[in-house]
N, C-alpha and C. Protein backbone atom coordinates (compact mmCIF):
# COMPACT_ATOMS: atom_id res chain seq x y z
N UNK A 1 86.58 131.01 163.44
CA UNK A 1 87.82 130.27 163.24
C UNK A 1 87.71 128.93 163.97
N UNK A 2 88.21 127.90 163.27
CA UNK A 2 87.99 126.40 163.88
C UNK A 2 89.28 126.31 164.65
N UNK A 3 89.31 125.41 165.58
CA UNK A 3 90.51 125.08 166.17
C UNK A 3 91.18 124.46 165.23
N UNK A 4 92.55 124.08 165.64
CA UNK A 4 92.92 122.93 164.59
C UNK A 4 92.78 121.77 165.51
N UNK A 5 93.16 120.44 164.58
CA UNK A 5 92.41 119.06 164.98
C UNK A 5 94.08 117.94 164.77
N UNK A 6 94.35 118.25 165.91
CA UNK A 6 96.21 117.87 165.24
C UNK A 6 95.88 116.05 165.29
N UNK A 7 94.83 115.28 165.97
CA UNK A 7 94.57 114.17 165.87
C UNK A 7 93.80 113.38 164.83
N UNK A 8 92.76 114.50 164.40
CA UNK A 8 91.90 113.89 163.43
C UNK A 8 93.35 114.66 161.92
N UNK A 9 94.19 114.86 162.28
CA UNK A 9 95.09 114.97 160.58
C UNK A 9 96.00 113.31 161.35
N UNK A 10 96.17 113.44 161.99
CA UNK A 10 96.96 112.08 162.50
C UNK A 10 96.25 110.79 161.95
N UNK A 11 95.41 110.91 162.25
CA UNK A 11 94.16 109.87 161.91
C UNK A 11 94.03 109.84 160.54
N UNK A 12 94.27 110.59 159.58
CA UNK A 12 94.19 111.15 158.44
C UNK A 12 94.99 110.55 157.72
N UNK A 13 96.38 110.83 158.13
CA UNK A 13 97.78 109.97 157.93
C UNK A 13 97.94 108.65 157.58
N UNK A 14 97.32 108.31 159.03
CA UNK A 14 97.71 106.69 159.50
C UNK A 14 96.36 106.12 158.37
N UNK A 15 95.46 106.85 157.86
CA UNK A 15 94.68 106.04 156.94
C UNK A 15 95.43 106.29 155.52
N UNK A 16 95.77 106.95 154.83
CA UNK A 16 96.43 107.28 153.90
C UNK A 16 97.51 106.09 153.32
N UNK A 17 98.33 106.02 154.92
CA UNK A 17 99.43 105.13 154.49
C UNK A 17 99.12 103.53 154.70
N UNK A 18 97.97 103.45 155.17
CA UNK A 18 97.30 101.89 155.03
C UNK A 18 96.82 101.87 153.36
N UNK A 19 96.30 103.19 153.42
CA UNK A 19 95.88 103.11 151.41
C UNK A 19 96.97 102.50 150.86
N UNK A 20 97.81 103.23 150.99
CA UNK A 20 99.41 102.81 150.24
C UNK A 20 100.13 101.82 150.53
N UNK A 21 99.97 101.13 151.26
CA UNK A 21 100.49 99.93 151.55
C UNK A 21 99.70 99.11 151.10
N UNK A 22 98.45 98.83 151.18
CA UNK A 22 98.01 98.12 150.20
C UNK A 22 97.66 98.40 148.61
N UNK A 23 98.35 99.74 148.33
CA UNK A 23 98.48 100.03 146.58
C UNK A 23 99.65 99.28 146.67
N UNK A 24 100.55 98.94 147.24
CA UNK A 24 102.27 98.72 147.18
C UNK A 24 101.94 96.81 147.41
N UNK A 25 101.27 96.53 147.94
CA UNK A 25 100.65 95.33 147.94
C UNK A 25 100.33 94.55 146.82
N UNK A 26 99.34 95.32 146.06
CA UNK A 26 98.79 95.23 144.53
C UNK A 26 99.74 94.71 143.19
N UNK A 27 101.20 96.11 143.45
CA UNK A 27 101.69 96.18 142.62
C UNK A 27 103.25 94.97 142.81
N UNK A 28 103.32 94.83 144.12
CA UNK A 28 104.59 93.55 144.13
C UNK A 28 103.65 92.39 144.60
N UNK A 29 102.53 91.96 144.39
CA UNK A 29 101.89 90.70 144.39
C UNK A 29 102.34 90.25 145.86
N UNK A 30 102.64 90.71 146.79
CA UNK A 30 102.84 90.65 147.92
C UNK A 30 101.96 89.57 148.94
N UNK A 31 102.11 88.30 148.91
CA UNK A 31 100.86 87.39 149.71
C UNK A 31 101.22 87.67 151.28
N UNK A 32 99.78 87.92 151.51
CA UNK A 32 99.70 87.74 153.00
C UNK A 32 98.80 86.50 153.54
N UNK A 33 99.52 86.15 154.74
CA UNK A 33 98.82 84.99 155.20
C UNK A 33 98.88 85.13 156.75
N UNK A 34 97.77 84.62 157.30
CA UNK A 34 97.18 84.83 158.38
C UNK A 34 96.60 83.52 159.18
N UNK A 35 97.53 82.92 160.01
CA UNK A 35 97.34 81.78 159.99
C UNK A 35 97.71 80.57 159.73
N UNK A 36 96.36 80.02 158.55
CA UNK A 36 96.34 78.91 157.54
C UNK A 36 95.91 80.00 157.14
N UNK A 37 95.17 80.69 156.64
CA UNK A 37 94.58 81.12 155.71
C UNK A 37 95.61 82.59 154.80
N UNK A 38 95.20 82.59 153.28
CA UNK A 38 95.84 83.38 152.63
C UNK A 38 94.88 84.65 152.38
N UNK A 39 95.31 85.37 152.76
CA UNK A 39 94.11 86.95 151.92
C UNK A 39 94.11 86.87 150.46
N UNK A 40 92.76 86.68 150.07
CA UNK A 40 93.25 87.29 148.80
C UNK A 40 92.96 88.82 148.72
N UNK A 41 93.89 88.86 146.83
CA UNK A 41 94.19 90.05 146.66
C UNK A 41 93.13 91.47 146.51
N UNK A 42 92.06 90.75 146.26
CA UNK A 42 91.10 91.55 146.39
C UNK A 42 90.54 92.52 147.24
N UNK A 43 91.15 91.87 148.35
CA UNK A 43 90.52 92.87 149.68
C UNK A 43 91.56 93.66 149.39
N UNK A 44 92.57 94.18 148.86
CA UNK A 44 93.22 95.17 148.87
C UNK A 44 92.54 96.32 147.94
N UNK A 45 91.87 95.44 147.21
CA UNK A 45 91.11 96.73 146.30
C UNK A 45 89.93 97.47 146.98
N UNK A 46 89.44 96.87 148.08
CA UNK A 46 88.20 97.23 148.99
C UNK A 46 88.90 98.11 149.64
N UNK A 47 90.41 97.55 150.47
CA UNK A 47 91.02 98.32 151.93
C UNK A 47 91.38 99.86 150.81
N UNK A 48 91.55 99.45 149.59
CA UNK A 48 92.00 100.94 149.07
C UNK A 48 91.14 102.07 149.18
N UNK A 49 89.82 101.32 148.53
CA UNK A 49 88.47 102.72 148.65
C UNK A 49 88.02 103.05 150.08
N UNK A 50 88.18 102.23 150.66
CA UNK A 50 87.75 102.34 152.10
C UNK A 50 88.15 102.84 152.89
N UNK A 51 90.33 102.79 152.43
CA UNK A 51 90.77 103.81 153.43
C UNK A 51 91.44 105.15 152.66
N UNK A 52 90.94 105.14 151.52
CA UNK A 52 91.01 106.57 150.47
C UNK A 52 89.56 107.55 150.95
N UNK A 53 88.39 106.76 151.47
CA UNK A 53 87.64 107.69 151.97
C UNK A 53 87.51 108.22 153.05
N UNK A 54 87.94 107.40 153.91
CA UNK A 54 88.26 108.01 155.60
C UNK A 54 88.93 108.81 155.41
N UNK A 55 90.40 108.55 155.20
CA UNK A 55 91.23 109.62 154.78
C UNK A 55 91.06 110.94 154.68
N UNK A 56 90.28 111.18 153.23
CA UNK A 56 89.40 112.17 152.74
C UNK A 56 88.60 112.79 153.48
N UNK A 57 87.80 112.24 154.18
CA UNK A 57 86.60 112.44 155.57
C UNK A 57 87.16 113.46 156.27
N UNK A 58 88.15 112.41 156.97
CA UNK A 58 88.79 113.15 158.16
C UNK A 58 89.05 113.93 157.56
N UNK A 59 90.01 114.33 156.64
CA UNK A 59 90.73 115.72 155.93
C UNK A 59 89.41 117.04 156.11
N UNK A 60 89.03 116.43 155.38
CA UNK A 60 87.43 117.45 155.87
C UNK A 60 87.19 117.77 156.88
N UNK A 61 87.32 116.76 157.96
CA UNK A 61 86.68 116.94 159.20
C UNK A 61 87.76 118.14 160.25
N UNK A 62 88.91 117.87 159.52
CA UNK A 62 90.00 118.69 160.59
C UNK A 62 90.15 120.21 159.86
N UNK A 63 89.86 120.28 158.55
CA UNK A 63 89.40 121.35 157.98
C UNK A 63 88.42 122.22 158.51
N UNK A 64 87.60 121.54 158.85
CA UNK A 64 86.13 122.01 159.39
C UNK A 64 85.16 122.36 158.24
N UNK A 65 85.44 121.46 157.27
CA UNK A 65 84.52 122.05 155.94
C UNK A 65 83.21 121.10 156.35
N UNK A 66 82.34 122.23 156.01
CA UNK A 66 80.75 121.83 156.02
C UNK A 66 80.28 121.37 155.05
N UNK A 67 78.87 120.68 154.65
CA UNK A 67 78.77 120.39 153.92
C UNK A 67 77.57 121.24 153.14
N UNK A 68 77.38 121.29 151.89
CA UNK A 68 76.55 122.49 151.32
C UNK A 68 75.03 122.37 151.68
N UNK A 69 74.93 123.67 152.21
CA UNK A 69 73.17 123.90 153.17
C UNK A 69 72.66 124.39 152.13
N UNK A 70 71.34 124.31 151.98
CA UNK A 70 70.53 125.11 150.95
C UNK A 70 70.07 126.70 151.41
């Protein structure tokens, strides 16, 4: 039996809802600016896969799922 991992689901969370904030980004054309400089919208399509896989990771990781041994 694994412990549970009440930080790595926390961690889990807080990546999830960065996903979604920048899906919610996407969809109201939302400009951010930093600076002088403007983000473009693109990096929201990167921050999406990027923090749809951590996400995922961790979920795994607080699961304790292994990965398939031969």
């Amino acid at each position: 039996m694994t412990r549970p991992k009440p930080f790595t689901w926390i961690a889990a969370a807080i990546f999830a809802l960065m996903g979604l904030a920048h899906i919610i980004r996407l969809f109201t054309n939302l400009q951010v600016i930093l600076g002088s400089h403007s983000v473009p919208m693109w990096v929201s399509y990167v921050a999406i896969v990027i923090t749809a896989f951590m996400s995922w990771m961790l979920c795994r990781e607080a699961r304790g799922a292994r990965p398939n041994e031969p």
